[in-house]
Structure formats: C-alpha cells, structure tokens
N, C-alpha and C. Protein backbone atom coordinates (compact mmCIF):
# COMPACT_ATOMS: atom_id res chain seq x y z
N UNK A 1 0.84 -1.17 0.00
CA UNK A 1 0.00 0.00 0.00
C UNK A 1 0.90 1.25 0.00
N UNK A 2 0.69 2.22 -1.25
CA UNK A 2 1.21 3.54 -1.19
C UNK A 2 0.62 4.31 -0.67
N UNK A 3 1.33 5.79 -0.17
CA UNK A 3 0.37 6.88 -0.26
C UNK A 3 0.89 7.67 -1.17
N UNK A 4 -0.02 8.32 -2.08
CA UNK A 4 -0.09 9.19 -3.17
C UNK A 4 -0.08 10.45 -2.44
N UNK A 5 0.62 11.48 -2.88
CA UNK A 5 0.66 12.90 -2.12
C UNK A 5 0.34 13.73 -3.48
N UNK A 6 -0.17 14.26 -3.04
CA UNK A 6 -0.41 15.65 -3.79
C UNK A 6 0.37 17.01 -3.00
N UNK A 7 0.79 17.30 -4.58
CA UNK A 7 1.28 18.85 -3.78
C UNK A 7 0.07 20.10 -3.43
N UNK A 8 -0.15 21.05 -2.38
CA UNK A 8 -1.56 21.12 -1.68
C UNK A 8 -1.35 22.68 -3.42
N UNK A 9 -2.40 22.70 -3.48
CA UNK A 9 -3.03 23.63 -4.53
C UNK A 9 -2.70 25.34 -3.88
N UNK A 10 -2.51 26.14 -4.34
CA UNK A 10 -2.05 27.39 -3.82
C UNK A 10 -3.32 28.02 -4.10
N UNK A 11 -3.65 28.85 -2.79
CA UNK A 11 -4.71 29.36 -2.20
C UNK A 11 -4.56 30.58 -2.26
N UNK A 12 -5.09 31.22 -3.43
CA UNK A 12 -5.15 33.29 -3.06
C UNK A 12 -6.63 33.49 -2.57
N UNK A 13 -6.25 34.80 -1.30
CA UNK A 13 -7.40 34.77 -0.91
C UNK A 13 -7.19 36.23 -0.65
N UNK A 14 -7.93 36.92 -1.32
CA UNK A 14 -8.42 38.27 -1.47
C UNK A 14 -9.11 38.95 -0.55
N UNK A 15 -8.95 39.79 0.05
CA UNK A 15 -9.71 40.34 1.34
C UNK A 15 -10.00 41.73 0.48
N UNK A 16 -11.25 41.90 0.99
CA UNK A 16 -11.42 43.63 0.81
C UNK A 16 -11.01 44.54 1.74
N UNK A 17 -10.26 45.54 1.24
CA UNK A 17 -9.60 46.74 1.99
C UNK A 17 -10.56 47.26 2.54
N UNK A 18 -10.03 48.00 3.64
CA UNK A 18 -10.80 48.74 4.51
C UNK A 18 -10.98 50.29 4.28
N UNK A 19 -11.71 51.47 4.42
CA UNK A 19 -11.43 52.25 4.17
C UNK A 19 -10.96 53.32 5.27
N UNK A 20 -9.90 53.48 5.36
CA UNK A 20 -9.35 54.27 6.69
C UNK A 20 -10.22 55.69 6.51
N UNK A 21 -10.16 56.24 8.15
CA UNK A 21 -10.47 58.02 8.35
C UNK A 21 -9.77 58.62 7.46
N UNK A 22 -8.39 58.95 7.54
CA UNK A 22 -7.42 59.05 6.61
C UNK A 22 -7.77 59.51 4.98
N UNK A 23 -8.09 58.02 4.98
CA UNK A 23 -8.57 58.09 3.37
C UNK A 23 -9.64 59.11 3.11
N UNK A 24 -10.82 58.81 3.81
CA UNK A 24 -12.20 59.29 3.67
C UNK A 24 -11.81 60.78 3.78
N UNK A 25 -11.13 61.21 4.63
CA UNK A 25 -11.13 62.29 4.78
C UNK A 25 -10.27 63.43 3.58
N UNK A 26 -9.14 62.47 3.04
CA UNK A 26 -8.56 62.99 1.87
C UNK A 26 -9.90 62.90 0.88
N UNK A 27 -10.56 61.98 0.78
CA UNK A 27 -11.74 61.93 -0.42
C UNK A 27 -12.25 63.42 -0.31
N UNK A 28 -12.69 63.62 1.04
CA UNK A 28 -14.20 64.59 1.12
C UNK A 28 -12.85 66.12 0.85
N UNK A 29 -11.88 66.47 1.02
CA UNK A 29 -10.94 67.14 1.04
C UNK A 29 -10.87 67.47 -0.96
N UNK A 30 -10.49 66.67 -1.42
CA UNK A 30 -10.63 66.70 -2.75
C UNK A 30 -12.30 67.23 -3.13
N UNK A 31 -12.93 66.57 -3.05
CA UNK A 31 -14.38 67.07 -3.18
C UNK A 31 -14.32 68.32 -2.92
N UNK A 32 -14.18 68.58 -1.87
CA UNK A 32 -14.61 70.22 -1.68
C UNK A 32 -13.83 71.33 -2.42
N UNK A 33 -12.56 71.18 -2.60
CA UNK A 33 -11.69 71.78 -2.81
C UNK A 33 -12.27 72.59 -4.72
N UNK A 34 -12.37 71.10 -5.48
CA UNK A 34 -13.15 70.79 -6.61
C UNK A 34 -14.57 71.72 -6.52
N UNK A 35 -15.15 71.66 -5.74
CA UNK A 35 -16.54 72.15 -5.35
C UNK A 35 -16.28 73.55 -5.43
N UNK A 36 -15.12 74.18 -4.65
CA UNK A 36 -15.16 75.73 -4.34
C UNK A 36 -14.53 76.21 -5.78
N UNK A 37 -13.32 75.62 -6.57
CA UNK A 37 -13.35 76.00 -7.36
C UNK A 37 -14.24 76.10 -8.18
N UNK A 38 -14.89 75.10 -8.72
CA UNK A 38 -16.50 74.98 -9.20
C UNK A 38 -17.45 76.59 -9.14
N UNK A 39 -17.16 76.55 -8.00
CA UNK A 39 -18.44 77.75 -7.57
C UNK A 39 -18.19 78.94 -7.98
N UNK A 40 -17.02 79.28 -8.66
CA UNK A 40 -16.37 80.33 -9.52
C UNK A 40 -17.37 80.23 -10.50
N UNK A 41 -17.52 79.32 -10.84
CA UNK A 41 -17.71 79.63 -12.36
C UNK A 41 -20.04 78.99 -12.37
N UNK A 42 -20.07 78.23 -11.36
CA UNK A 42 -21.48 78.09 -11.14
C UNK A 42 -22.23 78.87 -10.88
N UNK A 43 -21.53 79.73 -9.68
CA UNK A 43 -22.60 81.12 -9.07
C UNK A 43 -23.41 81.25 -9.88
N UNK A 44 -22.81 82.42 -10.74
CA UNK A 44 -23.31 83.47 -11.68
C UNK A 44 -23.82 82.80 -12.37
N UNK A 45 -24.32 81.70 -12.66
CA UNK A 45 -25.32 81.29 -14.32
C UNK A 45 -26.50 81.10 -13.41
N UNK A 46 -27.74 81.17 -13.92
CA UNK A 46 -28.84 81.41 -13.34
C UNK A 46 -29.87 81.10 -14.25
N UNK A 47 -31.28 80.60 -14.14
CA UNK A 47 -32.26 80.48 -15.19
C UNK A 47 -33.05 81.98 -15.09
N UNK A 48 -33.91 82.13 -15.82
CA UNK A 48 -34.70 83.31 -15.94
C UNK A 48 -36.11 82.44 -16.33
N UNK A 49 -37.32 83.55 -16.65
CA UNK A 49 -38.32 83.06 -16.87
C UNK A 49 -38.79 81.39 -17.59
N UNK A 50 -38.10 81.97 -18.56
CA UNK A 50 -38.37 81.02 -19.54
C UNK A 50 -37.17 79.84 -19.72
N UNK A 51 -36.94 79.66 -18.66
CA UNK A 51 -35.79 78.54 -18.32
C UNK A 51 -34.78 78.40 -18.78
N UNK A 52 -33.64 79.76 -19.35
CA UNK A 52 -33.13 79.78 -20.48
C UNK A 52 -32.05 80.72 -19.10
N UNK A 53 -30.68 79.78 -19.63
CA UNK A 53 -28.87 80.14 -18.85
C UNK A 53 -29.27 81.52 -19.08
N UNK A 54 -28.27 81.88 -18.37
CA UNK A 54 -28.49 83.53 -18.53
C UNK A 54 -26.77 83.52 -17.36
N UNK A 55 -26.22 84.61 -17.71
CA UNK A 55 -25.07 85.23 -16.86
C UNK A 55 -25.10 86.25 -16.22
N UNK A 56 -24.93 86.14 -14.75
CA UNK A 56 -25.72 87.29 -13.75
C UNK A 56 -24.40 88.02 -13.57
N UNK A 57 -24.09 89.22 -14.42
CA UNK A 57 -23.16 89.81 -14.33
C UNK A 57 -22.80 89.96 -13.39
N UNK A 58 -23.47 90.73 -12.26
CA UNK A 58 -23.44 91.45 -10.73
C UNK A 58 -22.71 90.21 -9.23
N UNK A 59 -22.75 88.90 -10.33
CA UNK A 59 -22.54 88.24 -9.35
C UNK A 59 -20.78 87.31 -9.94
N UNK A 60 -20.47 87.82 -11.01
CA UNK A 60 -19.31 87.39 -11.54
C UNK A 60 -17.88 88.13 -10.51
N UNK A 61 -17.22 87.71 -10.49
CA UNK A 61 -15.84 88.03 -9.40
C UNK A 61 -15.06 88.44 -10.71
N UNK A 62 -14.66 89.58 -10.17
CA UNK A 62 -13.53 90.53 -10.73
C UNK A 62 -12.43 89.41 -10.79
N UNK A 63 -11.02 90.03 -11.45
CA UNK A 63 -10.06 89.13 -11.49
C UNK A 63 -9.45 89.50 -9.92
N UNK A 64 -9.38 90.35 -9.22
CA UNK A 64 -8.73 90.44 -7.98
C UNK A 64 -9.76 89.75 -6.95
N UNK A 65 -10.80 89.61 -6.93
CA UNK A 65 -11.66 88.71 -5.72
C UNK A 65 -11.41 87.25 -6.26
N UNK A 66 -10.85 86.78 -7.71
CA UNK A 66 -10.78 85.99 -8.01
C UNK A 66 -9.44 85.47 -7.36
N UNK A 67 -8.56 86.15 -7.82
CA UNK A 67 -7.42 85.53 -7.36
C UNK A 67 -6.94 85.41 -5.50
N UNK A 68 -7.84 86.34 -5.30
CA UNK A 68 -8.20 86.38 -3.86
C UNK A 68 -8.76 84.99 -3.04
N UNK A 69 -10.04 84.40 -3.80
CA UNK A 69 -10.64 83.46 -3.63
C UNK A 69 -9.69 82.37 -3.74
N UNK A 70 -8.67 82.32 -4.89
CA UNK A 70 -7.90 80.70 -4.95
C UNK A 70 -7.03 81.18 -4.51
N UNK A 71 -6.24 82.16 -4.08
CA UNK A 71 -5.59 82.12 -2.77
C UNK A 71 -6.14 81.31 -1.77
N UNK A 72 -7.28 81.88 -1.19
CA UNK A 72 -7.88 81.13 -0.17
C UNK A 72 -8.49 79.69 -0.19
N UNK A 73 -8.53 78.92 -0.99
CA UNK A 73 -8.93 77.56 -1.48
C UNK A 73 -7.69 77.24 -1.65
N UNK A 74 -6.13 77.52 -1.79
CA UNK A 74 -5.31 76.50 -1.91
C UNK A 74 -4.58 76.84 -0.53
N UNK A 75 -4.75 78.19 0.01
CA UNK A 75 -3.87 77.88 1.75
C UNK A 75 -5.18 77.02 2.54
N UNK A 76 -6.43 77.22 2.37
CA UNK A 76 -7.19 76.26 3.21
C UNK A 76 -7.46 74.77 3.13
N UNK A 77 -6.84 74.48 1.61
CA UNK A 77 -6.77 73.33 1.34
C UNK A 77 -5.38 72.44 1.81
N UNK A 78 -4.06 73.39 1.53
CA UNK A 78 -2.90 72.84 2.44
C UNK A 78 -3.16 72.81 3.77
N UNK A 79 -3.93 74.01 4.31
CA UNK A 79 -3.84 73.51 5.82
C UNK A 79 -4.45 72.41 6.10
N UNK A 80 -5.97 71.92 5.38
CA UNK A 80 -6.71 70.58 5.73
C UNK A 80 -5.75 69.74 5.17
N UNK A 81 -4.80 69.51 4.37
CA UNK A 81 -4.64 68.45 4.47
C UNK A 81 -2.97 68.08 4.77
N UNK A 82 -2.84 69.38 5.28
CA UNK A 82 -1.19 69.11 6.03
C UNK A 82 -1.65 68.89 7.79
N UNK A 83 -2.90 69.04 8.31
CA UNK A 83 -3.18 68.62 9.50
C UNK A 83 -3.67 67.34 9.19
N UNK A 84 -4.11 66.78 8.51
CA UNK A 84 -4.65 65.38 7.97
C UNK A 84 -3.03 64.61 8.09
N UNK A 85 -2.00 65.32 7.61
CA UNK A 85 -1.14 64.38 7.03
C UNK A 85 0.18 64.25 8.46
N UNK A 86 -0.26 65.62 9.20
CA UNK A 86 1.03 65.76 10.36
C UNK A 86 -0.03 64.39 11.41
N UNK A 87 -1.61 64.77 11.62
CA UNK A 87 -2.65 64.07 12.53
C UNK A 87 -2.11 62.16 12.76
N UNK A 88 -2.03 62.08 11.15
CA UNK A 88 -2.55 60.64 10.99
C UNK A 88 -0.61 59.96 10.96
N UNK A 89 0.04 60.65 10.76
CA UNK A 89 1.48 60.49 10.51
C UNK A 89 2.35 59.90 11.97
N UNK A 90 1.66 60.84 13.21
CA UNK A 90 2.31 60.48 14.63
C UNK A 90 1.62 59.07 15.30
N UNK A 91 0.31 58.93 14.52
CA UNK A 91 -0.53 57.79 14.87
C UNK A 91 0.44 56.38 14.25
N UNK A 92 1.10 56.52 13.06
CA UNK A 92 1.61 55.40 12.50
C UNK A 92 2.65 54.53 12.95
C-alpha cells in the first residue's frame, strides 16, 4: 500500500480593503476643494423666466476677488490636508 501525495493547490485569498479616516477624509478634502473652485464659475449662471442660462453679471468676481478666492482655497486646502497628514502620521 502507497500513499499518493499531492502537492496542496495554492490558495489566493483576497480580502477587501478597509477604508481608513485618513482616506475618507482625503476623499471629502478633494471634493470640496473641486466644489469651491467649481463655484467660480457656477454662481453666476442662473435660469430666468423662460428657463433659459443667462449670466448674472453682478454676481461674476472681478479678477482680484478671483485671485483672492484661490488664494484662499489653496492655503485652506494645504492647511486641511497638512493637519490630515502631520494628525494621521504620529498615529503610525
């Protein structure tokens, strides 16, 4: 009487990732960031009666409130995510 061996079959086994705070929080960080720039250019279009785009002059940003504005969307965006990155960095 033999015993027959088999060599055992190789087993991948795939787990789904988790999604860290970390992450989520870089997600919603991008989003917004996207969003405020966005709103440059969304404000001002508007419907009128007859459901028809229209450009609300009065509400368009000069080039100096403009550049004013992404000033302020890229230092508020380094700060969220250089406290995201110093926060989650001492945890590791």
């Amino acid at each position: 009487m033999e015993l027959q061996t088999k060599a055992a079959a190789e087993i991948n086994i795939h787990t789904k990732k988790n999604i860290t705070i970390k992450k989520a929080l870089q997600i919603y960080g991008i989003f917004a960031v996207i969003g405020m720039f966005l709103s440059n250019i969304t404000i001002p279009v508007s419907l009128n009666e007859e459901m028809q785009f229209f450009i609300n002059e009065d509400l368009q940003l000069s080039s100096s409130e403009l550049k004013s504005f992404s000033i302020f969307i890229v230092g508020s965006a380094s700060i969220f995510f250089g406290i995201i990155h110093t926060v989650y960095k001492e945890r590791s």
